[in-house]
N, C-alpha and C. Protein backbone atom coordinates (compact mmCIF):
# COMPACT_ATOMS: atom_id res chain seq x y z
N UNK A 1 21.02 -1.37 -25.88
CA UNK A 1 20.10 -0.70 -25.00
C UNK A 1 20.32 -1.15 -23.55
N UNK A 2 20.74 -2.71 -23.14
CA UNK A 2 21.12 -3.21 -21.83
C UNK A 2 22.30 -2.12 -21.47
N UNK A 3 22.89 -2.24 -22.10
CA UNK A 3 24.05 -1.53 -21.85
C UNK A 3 24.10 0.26 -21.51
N UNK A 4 23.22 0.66 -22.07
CA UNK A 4 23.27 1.69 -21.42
C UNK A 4 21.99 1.81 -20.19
N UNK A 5 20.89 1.27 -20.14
CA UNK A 5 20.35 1.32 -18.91
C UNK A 5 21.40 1.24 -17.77
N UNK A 6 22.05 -0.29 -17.96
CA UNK A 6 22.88 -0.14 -16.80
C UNK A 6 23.76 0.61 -16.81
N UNK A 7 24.48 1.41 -17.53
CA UNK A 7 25.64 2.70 -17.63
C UNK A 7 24.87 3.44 -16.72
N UNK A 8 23.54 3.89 -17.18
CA UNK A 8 22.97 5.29 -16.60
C UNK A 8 22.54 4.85 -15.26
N UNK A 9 22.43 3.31 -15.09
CA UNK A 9 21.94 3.17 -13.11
C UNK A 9 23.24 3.31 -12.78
N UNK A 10 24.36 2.80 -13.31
CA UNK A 10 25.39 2.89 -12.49
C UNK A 10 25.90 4.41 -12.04
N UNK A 11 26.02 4.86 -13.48
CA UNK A 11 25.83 6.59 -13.01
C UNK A 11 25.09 7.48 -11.70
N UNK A 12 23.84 7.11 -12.33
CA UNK A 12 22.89 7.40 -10.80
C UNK A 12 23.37 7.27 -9.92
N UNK A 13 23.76 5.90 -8.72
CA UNK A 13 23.61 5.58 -8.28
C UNK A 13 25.07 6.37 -7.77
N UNK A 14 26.39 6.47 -8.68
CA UNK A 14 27.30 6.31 -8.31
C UNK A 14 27.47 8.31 -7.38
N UNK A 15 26.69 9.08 -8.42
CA UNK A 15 26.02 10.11 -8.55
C UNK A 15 25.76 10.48 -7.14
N UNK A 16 24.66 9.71 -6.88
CA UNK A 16 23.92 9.87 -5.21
C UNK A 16 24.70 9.64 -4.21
N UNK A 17 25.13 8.55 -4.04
CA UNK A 17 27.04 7.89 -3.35
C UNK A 17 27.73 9.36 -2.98
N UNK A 18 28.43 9.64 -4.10
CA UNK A 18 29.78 11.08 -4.28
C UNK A 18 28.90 12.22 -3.63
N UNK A 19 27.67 12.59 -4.00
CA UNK A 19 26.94 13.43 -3.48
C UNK A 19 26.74 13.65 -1.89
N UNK A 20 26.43 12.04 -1.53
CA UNK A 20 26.00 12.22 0.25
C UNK A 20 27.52 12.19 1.07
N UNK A 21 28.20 11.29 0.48
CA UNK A 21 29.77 11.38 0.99
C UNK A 21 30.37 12.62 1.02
N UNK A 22 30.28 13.51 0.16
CA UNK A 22 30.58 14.73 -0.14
C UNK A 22 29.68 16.05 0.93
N UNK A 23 28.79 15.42 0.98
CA UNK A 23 27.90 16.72 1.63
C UNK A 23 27.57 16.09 3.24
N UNK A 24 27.37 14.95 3.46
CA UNK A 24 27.43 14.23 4.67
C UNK A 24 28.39 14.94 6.39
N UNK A 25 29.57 14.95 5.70
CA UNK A 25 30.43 16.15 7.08
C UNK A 25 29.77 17.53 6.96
N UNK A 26 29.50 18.33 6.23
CA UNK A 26 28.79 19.61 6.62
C UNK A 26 27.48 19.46 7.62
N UNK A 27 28.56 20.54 8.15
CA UNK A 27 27.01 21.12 9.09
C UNK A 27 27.19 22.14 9.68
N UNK A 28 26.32 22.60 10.63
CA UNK A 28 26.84 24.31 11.28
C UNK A 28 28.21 24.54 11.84
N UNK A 29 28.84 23.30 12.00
CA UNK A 29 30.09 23.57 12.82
C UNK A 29 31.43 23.47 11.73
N UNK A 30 31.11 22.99 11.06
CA UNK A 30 32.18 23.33 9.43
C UNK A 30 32.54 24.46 8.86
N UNK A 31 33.94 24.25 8.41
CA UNK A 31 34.76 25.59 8.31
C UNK A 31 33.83 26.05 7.11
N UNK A 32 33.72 27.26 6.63
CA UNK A 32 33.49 27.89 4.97
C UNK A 32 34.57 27.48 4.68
N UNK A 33 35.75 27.03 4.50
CA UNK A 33 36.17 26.63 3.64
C UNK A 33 35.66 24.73 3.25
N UNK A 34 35.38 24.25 4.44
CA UNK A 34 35.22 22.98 3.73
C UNK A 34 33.66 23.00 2.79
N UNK A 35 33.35 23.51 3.54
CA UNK A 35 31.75 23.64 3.28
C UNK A 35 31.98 24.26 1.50
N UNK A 36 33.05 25.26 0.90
CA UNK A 36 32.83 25.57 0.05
C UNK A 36 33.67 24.62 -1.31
N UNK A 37 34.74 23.78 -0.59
CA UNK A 37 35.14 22.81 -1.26
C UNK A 37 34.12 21.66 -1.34
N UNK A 38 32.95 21.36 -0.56
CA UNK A 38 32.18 20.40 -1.03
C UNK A 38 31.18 21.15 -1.77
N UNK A 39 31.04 22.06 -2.12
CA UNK A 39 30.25 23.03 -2.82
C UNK A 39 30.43 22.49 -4.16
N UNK A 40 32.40 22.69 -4.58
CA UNK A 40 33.08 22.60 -5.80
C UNK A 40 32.71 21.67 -6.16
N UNK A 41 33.08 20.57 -5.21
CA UNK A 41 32.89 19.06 -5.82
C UNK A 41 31.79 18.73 -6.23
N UNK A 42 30.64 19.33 -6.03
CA UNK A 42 29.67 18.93 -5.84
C UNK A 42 28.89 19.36 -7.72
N UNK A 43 29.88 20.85 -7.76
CA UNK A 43 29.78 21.33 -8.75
C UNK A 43 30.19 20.64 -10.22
N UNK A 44 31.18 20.23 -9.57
CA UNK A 44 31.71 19.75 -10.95
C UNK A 44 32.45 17.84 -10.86
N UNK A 45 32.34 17.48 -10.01
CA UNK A 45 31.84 15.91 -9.54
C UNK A 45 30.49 15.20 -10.02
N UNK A 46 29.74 15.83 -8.70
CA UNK A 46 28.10 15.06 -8.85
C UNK A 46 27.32 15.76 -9.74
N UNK A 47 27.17 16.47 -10.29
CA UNK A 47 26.51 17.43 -11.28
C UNK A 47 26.44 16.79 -12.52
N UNK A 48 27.79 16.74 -13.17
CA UNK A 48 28.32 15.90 -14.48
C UNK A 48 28.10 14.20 -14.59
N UNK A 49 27.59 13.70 -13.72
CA UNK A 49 27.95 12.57 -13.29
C UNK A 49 26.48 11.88 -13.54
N UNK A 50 25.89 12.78 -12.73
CA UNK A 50 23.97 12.69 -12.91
C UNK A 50 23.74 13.52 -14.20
N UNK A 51 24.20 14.59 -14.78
CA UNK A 51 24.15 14.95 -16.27
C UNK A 51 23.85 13.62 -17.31
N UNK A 52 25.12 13.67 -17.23
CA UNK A 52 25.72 12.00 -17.80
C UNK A 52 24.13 11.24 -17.87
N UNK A 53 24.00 10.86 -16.80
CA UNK A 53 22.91 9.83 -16.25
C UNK A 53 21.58 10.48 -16.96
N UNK A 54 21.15 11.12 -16.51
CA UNK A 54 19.80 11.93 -17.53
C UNK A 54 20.33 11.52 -19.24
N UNK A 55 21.42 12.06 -19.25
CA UNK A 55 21.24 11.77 -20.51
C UNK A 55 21.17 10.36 -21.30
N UNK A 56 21.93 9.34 -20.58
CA UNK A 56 21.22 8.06 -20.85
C UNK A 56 20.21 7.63 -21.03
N UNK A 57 19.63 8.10 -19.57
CA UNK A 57 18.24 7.14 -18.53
C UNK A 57 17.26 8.05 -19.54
N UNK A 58 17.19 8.81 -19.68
CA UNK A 58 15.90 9.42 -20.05
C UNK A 58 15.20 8.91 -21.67
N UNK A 59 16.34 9.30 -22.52
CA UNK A 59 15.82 8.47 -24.15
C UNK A 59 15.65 6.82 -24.14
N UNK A 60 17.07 6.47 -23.44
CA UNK A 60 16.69 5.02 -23.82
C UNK A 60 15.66 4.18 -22.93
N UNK A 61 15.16 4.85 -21.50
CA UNK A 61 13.86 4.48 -20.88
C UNK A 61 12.47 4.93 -21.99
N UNK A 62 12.37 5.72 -22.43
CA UNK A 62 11.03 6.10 -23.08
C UNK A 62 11.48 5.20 -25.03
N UNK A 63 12.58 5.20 -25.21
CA UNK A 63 12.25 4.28 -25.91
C UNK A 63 12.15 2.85 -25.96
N UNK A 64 12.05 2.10 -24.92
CA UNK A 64 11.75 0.80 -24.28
C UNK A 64 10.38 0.53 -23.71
N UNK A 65 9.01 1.85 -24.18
CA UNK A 65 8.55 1.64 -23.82
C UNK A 65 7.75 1.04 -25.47
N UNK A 66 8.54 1.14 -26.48
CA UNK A 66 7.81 0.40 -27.73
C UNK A 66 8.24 -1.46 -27.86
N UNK A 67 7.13 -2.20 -27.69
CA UNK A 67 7.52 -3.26 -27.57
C UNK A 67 8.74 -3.88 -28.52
N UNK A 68 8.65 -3.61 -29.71
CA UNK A 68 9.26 -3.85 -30.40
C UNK A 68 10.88 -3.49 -30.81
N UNK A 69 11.78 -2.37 -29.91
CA UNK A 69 12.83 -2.00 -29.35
C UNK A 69 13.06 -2.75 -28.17
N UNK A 70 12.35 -3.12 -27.11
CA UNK A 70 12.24 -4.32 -26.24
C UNK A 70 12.95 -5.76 -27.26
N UNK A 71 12.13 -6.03 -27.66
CA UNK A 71 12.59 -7.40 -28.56
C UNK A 71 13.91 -7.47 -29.02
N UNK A 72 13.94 -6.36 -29.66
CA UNK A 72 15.40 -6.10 -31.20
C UNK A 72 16.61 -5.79 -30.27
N UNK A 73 16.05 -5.78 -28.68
CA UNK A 73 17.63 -5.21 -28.11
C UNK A 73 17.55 -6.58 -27.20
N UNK A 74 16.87 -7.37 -27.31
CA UNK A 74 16.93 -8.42 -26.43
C UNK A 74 17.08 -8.10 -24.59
N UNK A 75 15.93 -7.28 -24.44
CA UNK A 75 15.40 -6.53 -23.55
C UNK A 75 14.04 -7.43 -22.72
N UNK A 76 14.93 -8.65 -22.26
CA UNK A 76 13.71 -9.37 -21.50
C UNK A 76 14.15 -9.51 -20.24
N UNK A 77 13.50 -10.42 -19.63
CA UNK A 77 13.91 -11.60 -18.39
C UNK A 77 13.41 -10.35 -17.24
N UNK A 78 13.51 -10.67 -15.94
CA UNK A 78 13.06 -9.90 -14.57
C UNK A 78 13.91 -9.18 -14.57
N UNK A 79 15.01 -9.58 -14.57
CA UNK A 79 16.20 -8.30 -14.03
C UNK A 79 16.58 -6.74 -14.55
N UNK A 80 15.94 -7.68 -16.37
CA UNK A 80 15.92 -6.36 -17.15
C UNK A 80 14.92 -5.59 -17.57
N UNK A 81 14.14 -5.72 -16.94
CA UNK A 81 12.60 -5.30 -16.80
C UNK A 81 12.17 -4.60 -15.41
N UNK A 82 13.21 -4.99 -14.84
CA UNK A 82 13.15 -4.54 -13.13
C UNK A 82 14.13 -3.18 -13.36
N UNK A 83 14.84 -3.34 -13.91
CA UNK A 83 16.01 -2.19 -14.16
C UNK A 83 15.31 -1.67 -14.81
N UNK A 84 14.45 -1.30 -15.85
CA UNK A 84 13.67 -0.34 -16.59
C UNK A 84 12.55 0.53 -16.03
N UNK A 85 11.97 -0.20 -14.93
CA UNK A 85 11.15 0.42 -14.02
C UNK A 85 12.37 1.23 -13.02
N UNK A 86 13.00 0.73 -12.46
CA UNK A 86 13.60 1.48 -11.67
C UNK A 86 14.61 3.04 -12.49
N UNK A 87 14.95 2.41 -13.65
CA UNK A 87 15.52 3.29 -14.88
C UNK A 87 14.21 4.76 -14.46
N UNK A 88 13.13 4.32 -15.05
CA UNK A 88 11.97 5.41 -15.48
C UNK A 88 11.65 5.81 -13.92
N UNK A 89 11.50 5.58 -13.10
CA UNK A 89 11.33 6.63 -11.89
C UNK A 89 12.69 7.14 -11.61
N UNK A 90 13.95 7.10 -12.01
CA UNK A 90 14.93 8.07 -11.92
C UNK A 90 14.54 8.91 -12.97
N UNK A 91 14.22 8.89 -14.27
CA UNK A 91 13.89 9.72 -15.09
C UNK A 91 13.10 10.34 -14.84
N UNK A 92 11.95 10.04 -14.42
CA UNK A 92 10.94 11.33 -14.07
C UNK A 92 11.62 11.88 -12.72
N UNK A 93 11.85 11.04 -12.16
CA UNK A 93 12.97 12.09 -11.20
C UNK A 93 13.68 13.04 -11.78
N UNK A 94 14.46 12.70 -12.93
CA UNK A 94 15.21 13.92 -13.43
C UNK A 94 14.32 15.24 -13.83
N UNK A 95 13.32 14.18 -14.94
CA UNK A 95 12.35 15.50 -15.69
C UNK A 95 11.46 16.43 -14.77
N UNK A 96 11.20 15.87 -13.42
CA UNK A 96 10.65 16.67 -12.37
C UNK A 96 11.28 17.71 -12.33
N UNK A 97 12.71 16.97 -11.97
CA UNK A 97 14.02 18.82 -11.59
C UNK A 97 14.22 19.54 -12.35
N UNK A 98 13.91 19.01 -13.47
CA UNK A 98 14.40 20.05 -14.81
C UNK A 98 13.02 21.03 -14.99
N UNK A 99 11.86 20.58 -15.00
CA UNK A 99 10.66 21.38 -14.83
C UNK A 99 10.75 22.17 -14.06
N UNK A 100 10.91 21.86 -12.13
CA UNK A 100 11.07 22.94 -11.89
C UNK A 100 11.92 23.91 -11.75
N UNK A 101 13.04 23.44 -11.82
CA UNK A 101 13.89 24.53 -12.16
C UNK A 101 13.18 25.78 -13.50
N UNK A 102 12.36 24.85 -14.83
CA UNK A 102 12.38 25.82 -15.56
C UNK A 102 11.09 26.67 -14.86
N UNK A 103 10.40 26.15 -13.72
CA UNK A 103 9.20 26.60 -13.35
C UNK A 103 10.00 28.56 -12.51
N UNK A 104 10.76 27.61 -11.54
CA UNK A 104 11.24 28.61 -11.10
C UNK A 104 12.30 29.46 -11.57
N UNK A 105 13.01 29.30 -13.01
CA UNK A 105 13.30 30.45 -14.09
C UNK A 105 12.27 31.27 -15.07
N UNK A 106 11.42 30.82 -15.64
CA UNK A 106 10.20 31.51 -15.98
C UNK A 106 9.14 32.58 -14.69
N UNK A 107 9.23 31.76 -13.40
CA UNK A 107 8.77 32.74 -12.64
C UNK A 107 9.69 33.67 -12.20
N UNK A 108 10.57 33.89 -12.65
CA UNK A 108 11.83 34.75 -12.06
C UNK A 108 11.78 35.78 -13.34
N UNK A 109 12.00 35.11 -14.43
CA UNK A 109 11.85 36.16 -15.38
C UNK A 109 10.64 37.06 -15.85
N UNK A 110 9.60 36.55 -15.41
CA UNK A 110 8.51 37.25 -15.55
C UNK A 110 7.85 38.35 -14.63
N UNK A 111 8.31 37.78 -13.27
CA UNK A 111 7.71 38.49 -12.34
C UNK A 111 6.61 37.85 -11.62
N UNK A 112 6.07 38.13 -10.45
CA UNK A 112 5.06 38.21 -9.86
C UNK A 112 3.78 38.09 -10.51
């Protein structure tokens, strides 16, 4: 379970990094073409990358919240308890985006 918390922060983190590096030179004065190559990357780079990461961070944070998976994974001390909090507000970070996205596909498909 250590082991993948930290997989999925490293993910995150590495995620957010490729993302701002990547999108950081755009701005109004950038060619469409660069602008649409950081599009790509962005597509199929940082996308997969934070995929990845949700899919870690999200099960093995909510199952760390039973004490007893805590114990059996030898899931103590500050550091790894500090990483689990910080773990679960990237996760609801994720589950936020995924809501609304489905918020704003259900209002799309339905209508007004």
């Amino acid at each position: 379970m250590r082991t993948l918390q930290l997989l999925g922060f490293i993910f995150a983190i590495a995620g957010f990094i490729l993302g701002y590096v990547m999108l950081a030179s755009i701005d109004g004065e950038a060619s469409e073409a660069s602008a649409g190559g950081a599009g790509i990357g962005v597509m199929f780079m940082v996308l997969p990358i934070l995929g990845w990461s949700a899919l870690i961070l999200v099960p093995s944070s909510v199952a760390l919240f039973n004490h007893k998976v805590r114990e059996r994974t030898y899931f103590r001390g500050n550091f790894w308890l500090n990483l689990w909090k910080v773990n679960l507000v990237i996760s609801f970070g994720y589950i936020a985006v995924v809501l609304y996205f489905a918020y704003i596909w259900f209002k799309g498909s339905i209508g007004n």
